[in-house]
Protein backbone atom coordinates (compact mmCIF):
# COMPACT_ATOMS: atom_id res chain seq x y z
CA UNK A 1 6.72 -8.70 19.37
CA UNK A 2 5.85 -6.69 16.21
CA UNK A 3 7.47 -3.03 16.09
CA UNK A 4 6.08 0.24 14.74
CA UNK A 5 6.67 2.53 12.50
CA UNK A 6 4.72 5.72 11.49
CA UNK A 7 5.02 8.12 8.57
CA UNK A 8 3.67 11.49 7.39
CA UNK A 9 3.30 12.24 3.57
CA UNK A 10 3.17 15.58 2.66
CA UNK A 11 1.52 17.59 -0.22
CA UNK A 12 2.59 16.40 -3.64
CA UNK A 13 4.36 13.12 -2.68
CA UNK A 14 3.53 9.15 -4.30
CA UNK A 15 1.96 7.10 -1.87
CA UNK A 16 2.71 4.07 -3.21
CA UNK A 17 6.46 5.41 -4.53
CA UNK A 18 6.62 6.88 -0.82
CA UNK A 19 5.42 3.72 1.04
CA UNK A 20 8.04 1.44 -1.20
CA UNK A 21 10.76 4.04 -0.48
CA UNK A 22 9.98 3.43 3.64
CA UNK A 23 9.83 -0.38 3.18
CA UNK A 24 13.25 -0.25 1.57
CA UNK A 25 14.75 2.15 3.73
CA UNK A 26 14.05 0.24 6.83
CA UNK A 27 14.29 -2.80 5.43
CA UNK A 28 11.17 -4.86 6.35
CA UNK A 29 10.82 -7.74 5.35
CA UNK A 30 7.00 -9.06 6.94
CA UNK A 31 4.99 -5.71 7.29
CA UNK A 32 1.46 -4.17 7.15
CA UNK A 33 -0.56 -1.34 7.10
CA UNK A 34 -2.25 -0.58 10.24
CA UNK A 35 -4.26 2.07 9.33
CA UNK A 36 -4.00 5.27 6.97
CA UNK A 37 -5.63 8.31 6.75
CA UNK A 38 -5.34 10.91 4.21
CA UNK A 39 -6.45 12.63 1.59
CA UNK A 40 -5.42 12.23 -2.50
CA UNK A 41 -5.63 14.94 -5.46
CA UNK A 42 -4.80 11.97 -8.26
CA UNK A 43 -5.22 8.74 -7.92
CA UNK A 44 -4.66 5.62 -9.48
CA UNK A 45 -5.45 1.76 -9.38
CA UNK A 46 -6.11 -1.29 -10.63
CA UNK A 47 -9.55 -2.96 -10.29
CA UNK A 48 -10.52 -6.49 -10.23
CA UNK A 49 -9.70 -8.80 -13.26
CA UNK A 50 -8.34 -5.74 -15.26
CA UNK A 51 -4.98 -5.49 -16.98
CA UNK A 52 -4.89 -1.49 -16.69
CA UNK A 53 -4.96 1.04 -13.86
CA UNK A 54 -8.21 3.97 -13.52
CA UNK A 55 -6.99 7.28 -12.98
CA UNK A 56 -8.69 10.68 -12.27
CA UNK A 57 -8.16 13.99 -10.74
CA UNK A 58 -9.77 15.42 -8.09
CA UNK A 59 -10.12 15.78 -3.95
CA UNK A 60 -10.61 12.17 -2.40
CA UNK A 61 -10.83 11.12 1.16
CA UNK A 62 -8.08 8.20 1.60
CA UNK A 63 -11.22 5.71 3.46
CA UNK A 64 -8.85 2.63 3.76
CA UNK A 65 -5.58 1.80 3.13
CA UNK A 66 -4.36 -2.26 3.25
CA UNK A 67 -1.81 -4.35 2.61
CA UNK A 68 0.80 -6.60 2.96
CA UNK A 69 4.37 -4.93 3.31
CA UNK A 70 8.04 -6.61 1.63
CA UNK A 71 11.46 -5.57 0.65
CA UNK A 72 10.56 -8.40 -1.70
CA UNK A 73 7.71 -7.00 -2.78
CA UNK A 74 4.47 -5.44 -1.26
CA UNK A 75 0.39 -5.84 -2.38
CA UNK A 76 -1.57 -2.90 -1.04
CA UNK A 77 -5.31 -2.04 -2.12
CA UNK A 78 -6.55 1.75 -1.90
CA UNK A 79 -10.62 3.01 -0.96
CA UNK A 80 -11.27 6.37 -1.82
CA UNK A 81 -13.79 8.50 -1.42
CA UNK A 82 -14.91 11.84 -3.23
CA UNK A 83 -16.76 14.93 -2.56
CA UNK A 84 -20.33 13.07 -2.51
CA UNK A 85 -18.72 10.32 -0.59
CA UNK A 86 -18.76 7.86 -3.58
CA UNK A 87 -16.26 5.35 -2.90
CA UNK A 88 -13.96 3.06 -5.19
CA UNK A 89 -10.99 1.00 -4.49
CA UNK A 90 -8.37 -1.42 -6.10
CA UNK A 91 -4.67 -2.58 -6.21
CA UNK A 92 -2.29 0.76 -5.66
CA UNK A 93 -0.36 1.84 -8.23
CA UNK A 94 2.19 4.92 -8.80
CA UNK A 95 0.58 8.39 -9.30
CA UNK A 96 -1.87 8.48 -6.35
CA UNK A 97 -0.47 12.06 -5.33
CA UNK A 98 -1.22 13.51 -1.85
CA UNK A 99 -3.22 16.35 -1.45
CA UNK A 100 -2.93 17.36 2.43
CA UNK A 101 -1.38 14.76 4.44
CA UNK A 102 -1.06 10.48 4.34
CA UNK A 103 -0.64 9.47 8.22
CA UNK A 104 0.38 5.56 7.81
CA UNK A 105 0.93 3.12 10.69
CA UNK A 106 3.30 0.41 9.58
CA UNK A 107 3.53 -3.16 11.82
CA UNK A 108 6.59 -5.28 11.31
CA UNK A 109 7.21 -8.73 12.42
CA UNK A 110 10.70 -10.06 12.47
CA UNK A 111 9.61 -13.15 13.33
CA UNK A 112 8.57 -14.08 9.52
CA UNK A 113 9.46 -12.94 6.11
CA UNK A 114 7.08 -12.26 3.23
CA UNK A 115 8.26 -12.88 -0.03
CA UNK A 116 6.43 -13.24 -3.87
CA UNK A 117 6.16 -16.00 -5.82
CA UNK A 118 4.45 -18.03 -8.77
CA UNK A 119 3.13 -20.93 -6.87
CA UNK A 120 1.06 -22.48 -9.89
CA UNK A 121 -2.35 -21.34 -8.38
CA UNK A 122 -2.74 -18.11 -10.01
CA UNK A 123 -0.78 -16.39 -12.90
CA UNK A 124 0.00 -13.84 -10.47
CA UNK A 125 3.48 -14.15 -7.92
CA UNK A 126 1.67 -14.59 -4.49
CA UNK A 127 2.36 -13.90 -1.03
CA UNK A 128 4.78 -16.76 0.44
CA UNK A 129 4.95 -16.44 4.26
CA UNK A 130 8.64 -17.72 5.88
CA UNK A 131 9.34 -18.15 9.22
CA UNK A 132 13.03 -16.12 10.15
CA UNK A 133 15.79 -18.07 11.45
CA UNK A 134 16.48 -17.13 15.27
């Protein structure tokens, strides 16, 4: 039966640093985000096929937060949205600050263990799924 977790960011904070900080601290090991709702005044990310990160400053409307969650290491994409309600999105990375709040809903199974790795089918470590030991 999967478990959850919640979390409220506050003014100022990381969400990515924040979100990797919770994963840690509680130690999941096959998690996801639920749903998020927020709001950003920098943010950063990675699009499609591109080595570097975008960054800007602003107010942006957190529209969608996903991922797949790991104490061996996490993938989460970020859609933003900004006063005219022109939205972007890519791979999270540090400096996407909060501006008034990040509410996050974290699942967890501990039935399975997510874990990253360079299976040959893409330069990139992907997402190896493990079924716990009971």
């Amino acid at each position: 039966m999967p478990i959850t977790h919640a979390l409220r960011l506050k003014p100022g904070q990381d969400l990515k640093l924040s979100i990797d900080s919770f994963v840690k601290e509680n130690n999941i090991g096959a998690g996801w985000i639920a749903t998020c709702v927020g709001s950003l005044t920098e943010y950063n990310v990675r699009f499609a096929n591109q080595e570097k990160g975008y960054s800007d400053k602003g107010h942006f409307e957190i529209v969608s937060l996903v991922g797949t969650l790991s104490v061996n290491g996490s993938h989460i994409h970020l859609s933003i949205s900004d006063s005219t309600g022109k939205t972007i999105g890519g791979h999270l990375l540090d400096g996407c600050k909060v501006y008034t709040t990040a509410e996050i809903v974290i699942g967890e199974s501990k039935e399975l263990v997510f874990e990253r790795k360079q299976d040959g089918s893409t330069p990139w470590k992907e997402l190896e799924i493990k079924k716990t030991k009971n």
